[in-house]
PDB file of N, CA and C in Angstrom:
ATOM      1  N   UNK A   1      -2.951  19.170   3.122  1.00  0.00           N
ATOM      2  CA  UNK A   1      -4.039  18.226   3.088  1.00  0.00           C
ATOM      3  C   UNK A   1      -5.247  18.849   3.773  1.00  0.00           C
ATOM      4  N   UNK A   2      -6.335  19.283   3.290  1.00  0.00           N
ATOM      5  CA  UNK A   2      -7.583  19.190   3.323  1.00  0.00           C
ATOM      6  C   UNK A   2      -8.391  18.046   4.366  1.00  0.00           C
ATOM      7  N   UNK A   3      -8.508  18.507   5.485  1.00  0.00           N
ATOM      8  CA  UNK A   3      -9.355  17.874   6.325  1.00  0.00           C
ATOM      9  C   UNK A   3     -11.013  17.821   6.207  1.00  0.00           C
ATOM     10  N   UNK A   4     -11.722  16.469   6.166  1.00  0.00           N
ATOM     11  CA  UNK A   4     -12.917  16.620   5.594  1.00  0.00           C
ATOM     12  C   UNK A   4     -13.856  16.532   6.856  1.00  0.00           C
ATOM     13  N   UNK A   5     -14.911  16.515   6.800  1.00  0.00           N
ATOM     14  CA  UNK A   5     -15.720  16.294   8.008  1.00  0.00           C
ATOM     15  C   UNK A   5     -16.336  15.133   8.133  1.00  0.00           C
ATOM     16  N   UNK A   6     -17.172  14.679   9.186  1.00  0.00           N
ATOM     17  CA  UNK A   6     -16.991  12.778   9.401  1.00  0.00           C
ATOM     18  C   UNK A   6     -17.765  12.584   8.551  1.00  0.00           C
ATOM     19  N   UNK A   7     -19.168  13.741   8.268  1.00  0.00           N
ATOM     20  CA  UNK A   7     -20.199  12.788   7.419  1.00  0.00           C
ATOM     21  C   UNK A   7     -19.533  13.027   6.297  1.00  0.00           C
ATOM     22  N   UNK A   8     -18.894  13.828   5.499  1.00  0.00           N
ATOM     23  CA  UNK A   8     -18.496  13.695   4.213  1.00  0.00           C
ATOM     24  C   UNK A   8     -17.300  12.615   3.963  1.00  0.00           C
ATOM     25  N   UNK A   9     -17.047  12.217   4.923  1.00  0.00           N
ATOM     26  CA  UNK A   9     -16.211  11.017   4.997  1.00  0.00           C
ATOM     27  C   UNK A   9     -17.149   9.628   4.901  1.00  0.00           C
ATOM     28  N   UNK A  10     -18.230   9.422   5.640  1.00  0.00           N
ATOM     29  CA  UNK A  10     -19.488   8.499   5.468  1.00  0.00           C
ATOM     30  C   UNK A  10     -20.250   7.925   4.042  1.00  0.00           C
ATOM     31  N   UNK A  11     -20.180   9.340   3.332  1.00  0.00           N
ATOM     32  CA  UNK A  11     -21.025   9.617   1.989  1.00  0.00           C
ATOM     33  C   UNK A  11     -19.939   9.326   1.252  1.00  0.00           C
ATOM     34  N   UNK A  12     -18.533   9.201   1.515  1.00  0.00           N
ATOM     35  CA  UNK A  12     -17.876   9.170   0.121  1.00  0.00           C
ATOM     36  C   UNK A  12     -18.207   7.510  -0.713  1.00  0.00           C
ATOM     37  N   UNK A  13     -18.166   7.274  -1.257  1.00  0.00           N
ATOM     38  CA  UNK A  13     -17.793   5.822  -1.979  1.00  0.00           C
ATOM     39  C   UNK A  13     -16.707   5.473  -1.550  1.00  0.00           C
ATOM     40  N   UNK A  14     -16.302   4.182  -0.967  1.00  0.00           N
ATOM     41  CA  UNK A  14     -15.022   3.377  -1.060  1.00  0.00           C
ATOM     42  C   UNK A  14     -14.066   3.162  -2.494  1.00  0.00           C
ATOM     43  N   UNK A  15     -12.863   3.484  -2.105  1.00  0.00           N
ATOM     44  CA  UNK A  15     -11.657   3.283  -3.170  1.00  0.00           C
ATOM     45  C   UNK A  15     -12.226   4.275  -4.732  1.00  0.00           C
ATOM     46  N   UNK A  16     -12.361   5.528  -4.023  1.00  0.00           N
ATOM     47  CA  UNK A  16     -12.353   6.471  -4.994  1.00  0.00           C
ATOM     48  C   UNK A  16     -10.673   6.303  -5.739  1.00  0.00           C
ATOM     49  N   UNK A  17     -10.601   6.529  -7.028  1.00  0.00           N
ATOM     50  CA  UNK A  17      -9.547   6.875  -7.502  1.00  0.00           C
ATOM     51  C   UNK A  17      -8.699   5.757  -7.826  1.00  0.00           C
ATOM     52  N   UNK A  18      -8.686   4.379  -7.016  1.00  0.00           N
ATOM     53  CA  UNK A  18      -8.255   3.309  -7.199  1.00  0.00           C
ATOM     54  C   UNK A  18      -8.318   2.328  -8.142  1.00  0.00           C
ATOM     55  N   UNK A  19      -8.068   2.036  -9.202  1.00  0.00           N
ATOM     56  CA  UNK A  19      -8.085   1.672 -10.039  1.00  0.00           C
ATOM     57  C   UNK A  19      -7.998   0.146 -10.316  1.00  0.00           C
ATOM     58  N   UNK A  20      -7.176  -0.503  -9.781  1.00  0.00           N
ATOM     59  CA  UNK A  20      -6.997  -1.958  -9.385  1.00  0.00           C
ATOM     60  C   UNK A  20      -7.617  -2.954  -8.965  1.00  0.00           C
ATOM     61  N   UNK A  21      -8.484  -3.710  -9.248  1.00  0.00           N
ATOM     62  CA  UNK A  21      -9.375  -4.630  -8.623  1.00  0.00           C
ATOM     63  C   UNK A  21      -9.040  -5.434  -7.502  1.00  0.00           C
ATOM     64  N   UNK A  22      -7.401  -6.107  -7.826  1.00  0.00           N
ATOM     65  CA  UNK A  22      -6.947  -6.638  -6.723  1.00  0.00           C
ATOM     66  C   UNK A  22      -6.182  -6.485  -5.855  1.00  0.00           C
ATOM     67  N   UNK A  23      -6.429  -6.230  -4.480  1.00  0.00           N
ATOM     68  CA  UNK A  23      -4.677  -5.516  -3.754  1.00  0.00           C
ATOM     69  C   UNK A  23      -3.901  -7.125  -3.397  1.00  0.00           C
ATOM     70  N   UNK A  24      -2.810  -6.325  -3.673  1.00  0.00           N
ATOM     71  CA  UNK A  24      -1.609  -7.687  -3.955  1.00  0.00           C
ATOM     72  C   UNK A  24      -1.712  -9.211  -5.318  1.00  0.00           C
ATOM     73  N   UNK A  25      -2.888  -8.857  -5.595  1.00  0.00           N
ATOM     74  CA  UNK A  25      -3.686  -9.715  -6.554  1.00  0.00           C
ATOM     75  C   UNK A  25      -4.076 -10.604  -5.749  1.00  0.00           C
ATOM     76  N   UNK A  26      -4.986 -10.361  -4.125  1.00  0.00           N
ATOM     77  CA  UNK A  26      -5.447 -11.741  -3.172  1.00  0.00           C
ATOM     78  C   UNK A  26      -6.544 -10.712  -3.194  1.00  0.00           C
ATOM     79  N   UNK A  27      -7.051  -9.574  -2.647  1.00  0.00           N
ATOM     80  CA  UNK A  27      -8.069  -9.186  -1.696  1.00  0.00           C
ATOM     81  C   UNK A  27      -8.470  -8.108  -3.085  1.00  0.00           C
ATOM     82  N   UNK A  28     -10.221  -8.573  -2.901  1.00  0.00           N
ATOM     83  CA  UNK A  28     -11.088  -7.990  -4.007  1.00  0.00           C
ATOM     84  C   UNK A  28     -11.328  -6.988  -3.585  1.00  0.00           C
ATOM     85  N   UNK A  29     -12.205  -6.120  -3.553  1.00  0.00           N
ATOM     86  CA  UNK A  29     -12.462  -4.819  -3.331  1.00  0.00           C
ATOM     87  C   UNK A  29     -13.911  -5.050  -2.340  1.00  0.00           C
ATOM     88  N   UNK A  30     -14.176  -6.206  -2.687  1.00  0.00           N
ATOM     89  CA  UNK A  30     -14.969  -6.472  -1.677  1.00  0.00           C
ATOM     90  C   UNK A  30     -14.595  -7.406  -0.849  1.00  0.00           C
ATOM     91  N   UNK A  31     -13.261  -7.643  -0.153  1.00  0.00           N
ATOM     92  CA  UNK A  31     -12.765  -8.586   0.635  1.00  0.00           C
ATOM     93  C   UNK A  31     -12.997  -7.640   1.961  1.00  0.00           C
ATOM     94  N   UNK A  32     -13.397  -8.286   3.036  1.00  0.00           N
ATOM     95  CA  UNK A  32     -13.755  -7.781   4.315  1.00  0.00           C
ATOM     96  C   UNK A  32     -12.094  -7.201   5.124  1.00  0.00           C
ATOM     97  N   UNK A  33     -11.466  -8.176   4.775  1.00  0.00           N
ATOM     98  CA  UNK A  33      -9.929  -7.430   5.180  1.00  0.00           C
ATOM     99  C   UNK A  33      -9.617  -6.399   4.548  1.00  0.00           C
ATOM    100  N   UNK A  34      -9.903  -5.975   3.348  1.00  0.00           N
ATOM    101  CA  UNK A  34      -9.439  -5.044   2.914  1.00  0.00           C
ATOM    102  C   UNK A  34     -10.326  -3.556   3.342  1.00  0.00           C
ATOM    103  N   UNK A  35     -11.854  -4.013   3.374  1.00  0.00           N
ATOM    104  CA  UNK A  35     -12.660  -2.715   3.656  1.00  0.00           C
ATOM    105  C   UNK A  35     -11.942  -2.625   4.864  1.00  0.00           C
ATOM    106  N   UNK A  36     -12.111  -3.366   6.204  1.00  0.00           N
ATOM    107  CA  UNK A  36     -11.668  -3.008   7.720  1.00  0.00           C
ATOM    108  C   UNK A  36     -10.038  -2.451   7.563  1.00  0.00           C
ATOM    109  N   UNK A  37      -9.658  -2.496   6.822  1.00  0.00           N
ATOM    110  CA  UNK A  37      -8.082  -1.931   6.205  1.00  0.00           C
ATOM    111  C   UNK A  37      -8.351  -0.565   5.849  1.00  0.00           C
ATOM    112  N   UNK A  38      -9.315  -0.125   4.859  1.00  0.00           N
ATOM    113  CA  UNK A  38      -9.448   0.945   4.216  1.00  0.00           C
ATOM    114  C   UNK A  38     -10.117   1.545   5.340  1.00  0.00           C
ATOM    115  N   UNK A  39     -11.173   0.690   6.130  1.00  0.00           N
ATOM    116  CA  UNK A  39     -12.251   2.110   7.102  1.00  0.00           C
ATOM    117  C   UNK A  39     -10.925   2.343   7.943  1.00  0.00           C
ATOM    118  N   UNK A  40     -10.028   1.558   8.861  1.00  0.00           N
ATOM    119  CA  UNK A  40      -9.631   1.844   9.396  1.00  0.00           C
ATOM    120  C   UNK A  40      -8.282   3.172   8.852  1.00  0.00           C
ATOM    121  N   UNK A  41      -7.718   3.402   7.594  1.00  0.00           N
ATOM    122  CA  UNK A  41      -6.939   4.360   7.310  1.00  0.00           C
ATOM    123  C   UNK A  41      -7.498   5.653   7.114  1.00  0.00           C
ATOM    124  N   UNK A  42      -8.913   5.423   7.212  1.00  0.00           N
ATOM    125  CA  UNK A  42      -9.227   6.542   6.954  1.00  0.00           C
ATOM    126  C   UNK A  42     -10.095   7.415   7.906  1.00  0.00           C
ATOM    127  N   UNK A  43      -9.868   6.387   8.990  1.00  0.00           N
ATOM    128  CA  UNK A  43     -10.982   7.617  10.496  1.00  0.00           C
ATOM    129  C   UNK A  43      -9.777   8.526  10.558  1.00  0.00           C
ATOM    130  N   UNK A  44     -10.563   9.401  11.071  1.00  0.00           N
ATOM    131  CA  UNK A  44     -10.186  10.597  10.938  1.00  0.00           C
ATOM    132  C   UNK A  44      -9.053  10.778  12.379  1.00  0.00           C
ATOM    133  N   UNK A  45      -8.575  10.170  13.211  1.00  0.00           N
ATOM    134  CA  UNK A  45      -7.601  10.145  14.116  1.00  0.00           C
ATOM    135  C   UNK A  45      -6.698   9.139  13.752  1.00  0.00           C
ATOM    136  N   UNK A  46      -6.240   8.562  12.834  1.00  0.00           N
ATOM    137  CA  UNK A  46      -5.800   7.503  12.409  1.00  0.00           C
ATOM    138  C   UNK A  46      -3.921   8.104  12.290  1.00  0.00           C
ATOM    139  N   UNK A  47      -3.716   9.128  11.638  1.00  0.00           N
ATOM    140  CA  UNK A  47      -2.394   9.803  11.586  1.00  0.00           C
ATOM    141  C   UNK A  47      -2.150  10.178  13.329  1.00  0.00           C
ATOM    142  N   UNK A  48      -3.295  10.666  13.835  1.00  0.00           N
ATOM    143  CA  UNK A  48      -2.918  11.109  15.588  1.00  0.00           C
ATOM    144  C   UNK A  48      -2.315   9.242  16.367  1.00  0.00           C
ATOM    145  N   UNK A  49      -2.961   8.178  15.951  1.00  0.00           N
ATOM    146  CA  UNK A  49      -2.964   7.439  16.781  1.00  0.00           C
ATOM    147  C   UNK A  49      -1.486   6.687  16.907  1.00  0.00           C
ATOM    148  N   UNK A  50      -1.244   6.500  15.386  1.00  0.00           N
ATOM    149  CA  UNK A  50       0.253   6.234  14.495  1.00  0.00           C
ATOM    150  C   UNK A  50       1.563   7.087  15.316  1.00  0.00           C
ATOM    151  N   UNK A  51       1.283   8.292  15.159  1.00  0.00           N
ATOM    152  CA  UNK A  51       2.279   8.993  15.832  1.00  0.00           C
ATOM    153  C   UNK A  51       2.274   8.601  17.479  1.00  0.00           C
ATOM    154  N   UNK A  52       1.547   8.844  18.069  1.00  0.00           N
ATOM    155  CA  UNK A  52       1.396   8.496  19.664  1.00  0.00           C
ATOM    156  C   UNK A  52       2.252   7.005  19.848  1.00  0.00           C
ATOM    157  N   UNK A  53       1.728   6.247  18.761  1.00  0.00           N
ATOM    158  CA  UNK A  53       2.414   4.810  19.465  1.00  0.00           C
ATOM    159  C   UNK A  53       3.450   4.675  18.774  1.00  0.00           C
ATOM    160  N   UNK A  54       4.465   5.757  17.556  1.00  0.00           N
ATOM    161  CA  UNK A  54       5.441   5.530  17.668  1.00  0.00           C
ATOM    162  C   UNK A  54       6.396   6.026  18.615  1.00  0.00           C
ATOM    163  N   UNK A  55       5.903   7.233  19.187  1.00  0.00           N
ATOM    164  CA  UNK A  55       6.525   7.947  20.126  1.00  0.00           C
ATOM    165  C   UNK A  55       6.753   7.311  21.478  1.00  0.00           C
ATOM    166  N   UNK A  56       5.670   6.938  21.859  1.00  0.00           N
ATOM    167  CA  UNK A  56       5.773   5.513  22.600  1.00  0.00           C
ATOM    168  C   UNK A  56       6.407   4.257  22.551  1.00  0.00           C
ATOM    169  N   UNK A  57       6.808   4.126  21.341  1.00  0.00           N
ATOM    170  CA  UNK A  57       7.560   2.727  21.374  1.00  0.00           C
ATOM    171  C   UNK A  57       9.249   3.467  21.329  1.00  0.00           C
ATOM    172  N   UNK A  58       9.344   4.715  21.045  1.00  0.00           N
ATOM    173  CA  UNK A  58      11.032   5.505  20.941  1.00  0.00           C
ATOM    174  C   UNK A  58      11.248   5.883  22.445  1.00  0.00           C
ATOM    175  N   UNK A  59      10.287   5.697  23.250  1.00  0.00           N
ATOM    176  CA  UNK A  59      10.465   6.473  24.723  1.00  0.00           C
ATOM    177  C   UNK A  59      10.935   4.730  25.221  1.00  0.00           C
ATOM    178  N   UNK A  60       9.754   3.353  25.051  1.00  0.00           N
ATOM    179  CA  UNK A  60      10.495   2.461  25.599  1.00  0.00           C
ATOM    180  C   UNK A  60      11.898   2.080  25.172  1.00  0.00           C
ATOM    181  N   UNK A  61      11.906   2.428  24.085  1.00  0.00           N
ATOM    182  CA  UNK A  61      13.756   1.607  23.247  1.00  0.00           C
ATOM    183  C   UNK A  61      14.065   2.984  24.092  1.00  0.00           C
ATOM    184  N   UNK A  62      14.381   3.637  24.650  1.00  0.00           N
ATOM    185  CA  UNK A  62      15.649   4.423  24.924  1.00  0.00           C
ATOM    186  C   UNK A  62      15.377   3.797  26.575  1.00  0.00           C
ATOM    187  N   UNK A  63      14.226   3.773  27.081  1.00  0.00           N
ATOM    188  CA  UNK A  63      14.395   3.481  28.679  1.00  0.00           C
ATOM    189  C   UNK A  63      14.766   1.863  28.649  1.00  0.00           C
ATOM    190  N   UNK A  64      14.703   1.227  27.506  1.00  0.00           N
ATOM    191  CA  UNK A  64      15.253  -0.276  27.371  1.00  0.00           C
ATOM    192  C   UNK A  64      17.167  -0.291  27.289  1.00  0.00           C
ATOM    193  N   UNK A  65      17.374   0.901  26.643  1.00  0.00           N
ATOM    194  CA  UNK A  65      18.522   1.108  26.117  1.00  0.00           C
ATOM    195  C   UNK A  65      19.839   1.387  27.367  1.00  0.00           C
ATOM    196  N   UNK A  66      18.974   2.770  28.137  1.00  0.00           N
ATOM    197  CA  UNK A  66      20.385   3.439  28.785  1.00  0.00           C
ATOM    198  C   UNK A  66      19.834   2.975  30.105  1.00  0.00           C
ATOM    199  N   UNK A  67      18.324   2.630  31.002  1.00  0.00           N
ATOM    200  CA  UNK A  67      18.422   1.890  32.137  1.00  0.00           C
ATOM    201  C   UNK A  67      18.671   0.605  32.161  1.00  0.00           C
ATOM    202  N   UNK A  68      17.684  -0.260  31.291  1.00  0.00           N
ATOM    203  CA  UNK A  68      18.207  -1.703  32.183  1.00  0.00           C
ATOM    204  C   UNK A  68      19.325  -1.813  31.423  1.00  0.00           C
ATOM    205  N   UNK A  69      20.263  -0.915  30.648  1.00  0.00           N
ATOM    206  CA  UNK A  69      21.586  -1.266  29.896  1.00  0.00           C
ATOM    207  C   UNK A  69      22.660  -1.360  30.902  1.00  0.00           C
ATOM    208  N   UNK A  70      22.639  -0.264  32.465  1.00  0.00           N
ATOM    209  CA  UNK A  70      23.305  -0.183  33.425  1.00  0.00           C
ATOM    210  C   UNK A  70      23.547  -1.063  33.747  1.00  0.00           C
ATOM    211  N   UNK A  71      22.294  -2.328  34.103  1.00  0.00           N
ATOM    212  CA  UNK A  71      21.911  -3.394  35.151  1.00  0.00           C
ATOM    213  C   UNK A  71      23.087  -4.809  35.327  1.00  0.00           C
ATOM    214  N   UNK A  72      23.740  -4.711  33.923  1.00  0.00           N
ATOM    215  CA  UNK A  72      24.435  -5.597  33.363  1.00  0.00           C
ATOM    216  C   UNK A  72      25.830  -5.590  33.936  1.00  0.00           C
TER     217      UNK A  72
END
């Protein structure tokens, strides 16, 4: 994958390539949930932020798991 730069990310048009008018057949292409859906998948730290807080949520399930599992 080809990393782009922010302004060529700015200049693109929304829902290049997308073909579908309606997502799920509720939200138009101009539904405000859906743009704040789309800007948000597509800043450019968006894959960094995903990973961090799953890694974070696998560090609490194991310190949920084998400490307070002792307590019992």
């Amino acid at each position: 994958m080809i990393k782009k730069e922010s302004h060529e990310l700015q200049n693109q048009p929304m829902f290049v390539g997308i073909d579908c008018a309606m997502s799920f057949y509720v939200f138009s292409k101009t539904n405000p949930i859906r743009i704040i859906a789309y800007k948000m998948i597509k800043y450019p730290l968006w894959e960094t932020i995903v990973i961090i807080l799953i890694t974070l949520s696998s560090i609490k399930l194991a310190y949920d798991t084998y400490f307070q599992g002792n307590e019992e």
